[in-house]
Protein backbone atom coordinates (compact mmCIF):
# COMPACT_ATOMS: atom_id res chain seq x y z
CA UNK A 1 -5.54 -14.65 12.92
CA UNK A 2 -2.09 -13.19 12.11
CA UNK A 3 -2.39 -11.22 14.40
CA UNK A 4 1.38 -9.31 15.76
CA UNK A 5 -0.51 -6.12 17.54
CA UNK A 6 -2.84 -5.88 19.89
CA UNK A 7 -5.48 -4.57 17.64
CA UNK A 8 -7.70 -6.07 15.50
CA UNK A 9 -7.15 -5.68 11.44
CA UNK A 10 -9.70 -3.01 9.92
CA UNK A 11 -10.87 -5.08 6.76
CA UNK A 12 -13.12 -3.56 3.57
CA UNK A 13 -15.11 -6.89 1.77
CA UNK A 14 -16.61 -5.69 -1.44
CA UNK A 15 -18.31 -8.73 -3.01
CA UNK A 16 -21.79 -8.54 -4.93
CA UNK A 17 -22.92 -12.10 -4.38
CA UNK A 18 -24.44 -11.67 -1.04
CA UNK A 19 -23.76 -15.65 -0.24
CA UNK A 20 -20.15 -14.60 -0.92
CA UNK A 21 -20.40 -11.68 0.88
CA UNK A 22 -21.71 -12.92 3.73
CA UNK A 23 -19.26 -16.12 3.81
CA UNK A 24 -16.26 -13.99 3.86
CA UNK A 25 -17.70 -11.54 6.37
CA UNK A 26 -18.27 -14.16 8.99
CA UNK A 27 -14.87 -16.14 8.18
CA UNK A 28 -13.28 -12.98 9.02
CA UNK A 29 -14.76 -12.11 11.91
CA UNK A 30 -14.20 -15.48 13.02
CA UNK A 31 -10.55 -15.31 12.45
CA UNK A 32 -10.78 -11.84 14.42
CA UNK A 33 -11.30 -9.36 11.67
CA UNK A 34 -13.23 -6.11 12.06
CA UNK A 35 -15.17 -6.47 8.86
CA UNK A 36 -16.91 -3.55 7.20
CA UNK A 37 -18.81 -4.53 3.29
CA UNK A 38 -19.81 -2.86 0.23
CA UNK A 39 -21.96 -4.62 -2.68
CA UNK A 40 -21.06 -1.72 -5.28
CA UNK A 41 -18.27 0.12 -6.53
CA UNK A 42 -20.08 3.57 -5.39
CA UNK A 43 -20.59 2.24 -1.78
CA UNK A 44 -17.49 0.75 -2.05
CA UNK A 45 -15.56 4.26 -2.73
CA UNK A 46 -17.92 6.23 0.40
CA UNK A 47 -17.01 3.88 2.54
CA UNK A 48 -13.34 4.07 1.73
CA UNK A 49 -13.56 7.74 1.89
CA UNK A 50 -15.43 7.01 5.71
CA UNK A 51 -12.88 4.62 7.23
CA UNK A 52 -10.80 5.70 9.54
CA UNK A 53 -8.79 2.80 9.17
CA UNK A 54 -8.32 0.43 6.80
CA UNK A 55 -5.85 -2.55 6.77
CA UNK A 56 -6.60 -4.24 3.80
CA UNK A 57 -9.67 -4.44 1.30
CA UNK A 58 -11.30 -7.73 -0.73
CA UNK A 59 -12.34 -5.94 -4.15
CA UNK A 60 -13.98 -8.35 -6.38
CA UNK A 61 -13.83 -6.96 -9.87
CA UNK A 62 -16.99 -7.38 -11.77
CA UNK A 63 -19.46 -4.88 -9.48
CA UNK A 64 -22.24 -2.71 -10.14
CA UNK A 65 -22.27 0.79 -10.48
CA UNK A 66 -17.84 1.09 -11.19
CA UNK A 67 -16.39 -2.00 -11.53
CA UNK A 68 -13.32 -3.22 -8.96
CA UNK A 69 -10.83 -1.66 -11.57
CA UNK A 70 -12.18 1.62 -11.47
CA UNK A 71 -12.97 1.56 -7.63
CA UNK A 72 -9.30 0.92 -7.12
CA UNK A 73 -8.43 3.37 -10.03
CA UNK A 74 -10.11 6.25 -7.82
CA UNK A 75 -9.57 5.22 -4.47
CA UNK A 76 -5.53 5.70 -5.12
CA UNK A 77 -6.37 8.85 -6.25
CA UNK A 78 -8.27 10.35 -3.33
CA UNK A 79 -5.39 9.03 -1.06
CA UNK A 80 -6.87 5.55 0.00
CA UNK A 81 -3.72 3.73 0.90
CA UNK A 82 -4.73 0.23 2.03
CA UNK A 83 -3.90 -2.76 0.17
CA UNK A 84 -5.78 -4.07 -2.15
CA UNK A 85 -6.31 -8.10 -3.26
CA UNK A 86 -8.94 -8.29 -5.95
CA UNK A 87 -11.23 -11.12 -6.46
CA UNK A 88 -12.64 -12.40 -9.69
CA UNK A 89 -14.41 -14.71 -11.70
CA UNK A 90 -11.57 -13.98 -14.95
CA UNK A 91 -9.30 -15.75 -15.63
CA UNK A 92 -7.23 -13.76 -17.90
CA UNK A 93 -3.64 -12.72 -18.10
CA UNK A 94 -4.87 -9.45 -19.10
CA UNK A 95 -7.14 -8.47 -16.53
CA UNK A 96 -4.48 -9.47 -13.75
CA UNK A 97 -1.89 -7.10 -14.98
CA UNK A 98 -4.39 -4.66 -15.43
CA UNK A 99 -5.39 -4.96 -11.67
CA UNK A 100 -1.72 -4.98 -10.82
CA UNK A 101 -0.86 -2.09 -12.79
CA UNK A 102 -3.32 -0.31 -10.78
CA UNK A 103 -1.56 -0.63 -8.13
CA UNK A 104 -3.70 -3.91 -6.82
CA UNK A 105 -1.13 -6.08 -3.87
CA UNK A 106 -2.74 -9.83 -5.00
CA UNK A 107 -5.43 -11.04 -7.34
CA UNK A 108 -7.32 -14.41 -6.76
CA UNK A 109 -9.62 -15.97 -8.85
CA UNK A 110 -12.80 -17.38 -8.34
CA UNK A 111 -13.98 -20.36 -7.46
CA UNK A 112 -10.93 -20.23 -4.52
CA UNK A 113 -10.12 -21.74 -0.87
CA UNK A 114 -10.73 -19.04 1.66
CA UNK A 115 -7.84 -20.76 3.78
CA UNK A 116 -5.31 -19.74 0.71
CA UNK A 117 -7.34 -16.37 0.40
CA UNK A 118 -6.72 -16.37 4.45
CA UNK A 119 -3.48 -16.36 3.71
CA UNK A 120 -2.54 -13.99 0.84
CA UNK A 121 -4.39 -11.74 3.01
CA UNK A 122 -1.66 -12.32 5.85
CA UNK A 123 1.13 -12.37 3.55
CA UNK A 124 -0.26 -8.62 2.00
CA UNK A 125 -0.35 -7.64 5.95
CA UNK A 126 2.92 -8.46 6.92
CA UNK A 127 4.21 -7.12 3.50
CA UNK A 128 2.71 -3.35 4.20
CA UNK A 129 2.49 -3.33 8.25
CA UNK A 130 3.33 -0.01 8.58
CA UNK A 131 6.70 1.00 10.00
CA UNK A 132 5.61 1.62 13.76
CA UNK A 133 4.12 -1.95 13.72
CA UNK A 134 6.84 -3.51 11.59
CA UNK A 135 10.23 -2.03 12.37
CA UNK A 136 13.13 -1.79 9.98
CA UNK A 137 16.74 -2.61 11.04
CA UNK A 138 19.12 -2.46 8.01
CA UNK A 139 18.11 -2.50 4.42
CA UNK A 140 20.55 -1.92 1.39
CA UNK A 141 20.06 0.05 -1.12
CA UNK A 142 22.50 -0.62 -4.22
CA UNK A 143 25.71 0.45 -2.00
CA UNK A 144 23.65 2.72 0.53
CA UNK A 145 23.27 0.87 3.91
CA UNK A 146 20.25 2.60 5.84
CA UNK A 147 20.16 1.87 9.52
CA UNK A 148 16.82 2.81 10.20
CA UNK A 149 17.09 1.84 14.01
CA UNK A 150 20.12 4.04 14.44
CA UNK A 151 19.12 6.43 11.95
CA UNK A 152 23.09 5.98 10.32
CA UNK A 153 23.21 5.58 6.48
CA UNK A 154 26.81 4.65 4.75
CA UNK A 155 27.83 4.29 1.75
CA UNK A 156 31.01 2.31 2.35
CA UNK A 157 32.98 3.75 4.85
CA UNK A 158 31.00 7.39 4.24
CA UNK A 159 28.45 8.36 6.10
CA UNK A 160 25.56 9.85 4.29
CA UNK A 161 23.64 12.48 6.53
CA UNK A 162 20.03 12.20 6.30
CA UNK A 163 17.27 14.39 8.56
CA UNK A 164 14.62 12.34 10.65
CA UNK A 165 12.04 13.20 8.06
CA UNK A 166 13.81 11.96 5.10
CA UNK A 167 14.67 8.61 6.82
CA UNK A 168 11.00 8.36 7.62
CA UNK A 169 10.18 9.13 3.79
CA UNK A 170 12.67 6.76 3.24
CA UNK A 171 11.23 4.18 5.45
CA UNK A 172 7.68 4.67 4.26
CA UNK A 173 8.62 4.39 0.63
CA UNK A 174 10.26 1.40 0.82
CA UNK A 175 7.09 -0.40 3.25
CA UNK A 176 4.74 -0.11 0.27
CA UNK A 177 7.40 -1.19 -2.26
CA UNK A 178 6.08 -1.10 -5.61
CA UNK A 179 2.91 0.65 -4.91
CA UNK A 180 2.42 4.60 -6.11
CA UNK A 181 2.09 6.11 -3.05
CA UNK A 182 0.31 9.62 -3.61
CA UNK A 183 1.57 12.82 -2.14
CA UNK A 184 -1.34 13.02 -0.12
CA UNK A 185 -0.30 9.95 1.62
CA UNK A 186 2.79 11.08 2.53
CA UNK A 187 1.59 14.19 4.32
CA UNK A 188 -0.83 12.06 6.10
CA UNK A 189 1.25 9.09 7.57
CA UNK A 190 4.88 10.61 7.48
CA UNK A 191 3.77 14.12 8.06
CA UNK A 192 1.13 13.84 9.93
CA UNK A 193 -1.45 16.00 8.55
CA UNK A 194 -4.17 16.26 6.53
CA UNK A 195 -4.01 19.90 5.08
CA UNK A 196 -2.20 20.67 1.57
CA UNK A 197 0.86 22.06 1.89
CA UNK A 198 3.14 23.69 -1.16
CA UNK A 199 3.64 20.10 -3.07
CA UNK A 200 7.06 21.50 -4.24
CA UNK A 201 8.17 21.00 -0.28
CA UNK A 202 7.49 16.98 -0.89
CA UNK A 203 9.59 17.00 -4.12
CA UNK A 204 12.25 19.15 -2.25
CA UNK A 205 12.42 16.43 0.53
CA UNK A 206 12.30 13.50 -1.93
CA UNK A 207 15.06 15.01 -4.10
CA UNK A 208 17.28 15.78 -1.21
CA UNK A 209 16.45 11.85 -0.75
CA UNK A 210 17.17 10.89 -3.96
CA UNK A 211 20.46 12.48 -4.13
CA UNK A 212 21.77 10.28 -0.51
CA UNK A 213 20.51 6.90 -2.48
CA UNK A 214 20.45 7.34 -6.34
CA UNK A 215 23.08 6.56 -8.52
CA UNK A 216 22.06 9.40 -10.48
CA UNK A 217 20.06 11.33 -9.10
CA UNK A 218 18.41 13.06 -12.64
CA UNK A 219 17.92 9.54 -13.60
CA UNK A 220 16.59 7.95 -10.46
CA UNK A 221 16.88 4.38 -10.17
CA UNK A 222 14.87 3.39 -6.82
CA UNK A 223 12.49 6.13 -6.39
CA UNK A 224 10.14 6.34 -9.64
CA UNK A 225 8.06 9.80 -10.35
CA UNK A 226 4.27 9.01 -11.09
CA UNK A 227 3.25 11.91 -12.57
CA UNK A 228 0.72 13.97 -11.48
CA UNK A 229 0.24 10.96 -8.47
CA UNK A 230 3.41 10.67 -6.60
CA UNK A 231 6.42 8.54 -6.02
CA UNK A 232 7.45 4.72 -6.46
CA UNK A 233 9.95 2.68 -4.76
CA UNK A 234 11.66 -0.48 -6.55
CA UNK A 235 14.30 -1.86 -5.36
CA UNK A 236 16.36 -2.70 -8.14
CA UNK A 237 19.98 -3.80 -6.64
């Protein structure tokens, strides 16, 4: 189990083949896994929707009812932030980038080894723990130096002044590295709530960020726009 907290990882299986399904539930658990399953896409999206945790989800791609494409397609956009590692019988070029441009962390292909699927799924955990579990010391930015333990930022021998919230934004943005993260995400885990608020106060706070890290701020280099979604971190330097 790679496990580094003291609770157990929240885990969505959503597999068809009820052999399959049932293999991967019991592995798991075994391996200390609190496994919830779907055999649809529609089940698969309620029970999304019903979690009150998630960790990280098996979504195999050819399902009944939406297919693991769509299920991730609309789960992203009703704020379901857990990573995703799809499962699949293709073996196409095609459909992998398709699943990645979704937004999908890992893609594995049928038949497989659960021990290697074991691990891709502890590789995609340690990837996105989230900050409280994982926490960041330095990271570098281009020529921005973000101390997120001090909460000091430099570039060079200037230091750059951020507020607590916009190192957190910061700090979130860059844990789920090239993954759209919606706006509704970010006023659940960095602010806290669930409610709507204005969205022009998220774009206030995530231009006030981009202007401490960017290059050019009109022409942002780390922190992509997805319209209509949210925001995208790549670090690029």
């Amino acid at each position: 189990m790679p496990k580094t907290t003291d609770r157990n990882y929240q885990m969505l299986i959503v597999e068809d083949d009820p052999d399959i399904l049932m293999g991967l539930e019991e592995y798991f658990e075994l391996e200390g896994y609190d496994v919830d399953t779907a055999e649809d896409g529609v089940d698969a999206l309620t029970k999304m929707e019903e979690m009150e945790a998630c960790d990280v989800v098996l979504l195999d791609v050819m399902l009944p009812k939406k297919d693991g494409f769509e299920v991730l397609r609309e789960s992203q956009e009703m704020g379901f932030s857990a990573p995703v590692l799809m499962i699949t019988a293709r073996g196409e070029q095609e459909s992998k980038l398709k699943g990645f441009g979704l937004g999908a962390d890992d893609y594995i292909t049928k038949p497989f080894n659960v021990e290697e699927l074991a691990a891709r799924v502890k590789a995609i955990l340690q990837r996105t723990m989230p900050p409280s579990e994982a926490p960041m010391d330095v990271y570098e930015i281009g020529d921005v130096e973000v101390n997120f333990t001090t909460h000091e930022a430099y570039r060079g021998d200037e230091e750059i002044n951020f507020t607590a919230l916009e190192f957190d934004i910061l700090r979130y943005l860059i844990q789920h590295e090239g993954r759209t993260v919606t706006r509704k995400q970010l006023l659940r885990d960095v602010w806290g709530i669930d409610e709507n608020i204005i969205t022009r106060t998220i774009d206030r706070h995530m231009a006030s960020v981009r202007k401490k890290i960017e290059p050019d701020p009109s022409a942002p280099t780390y922190i992509e726009t997805v319209y209509g979604i949210g925001y995208r971190f790549e670090d690029k330097s």
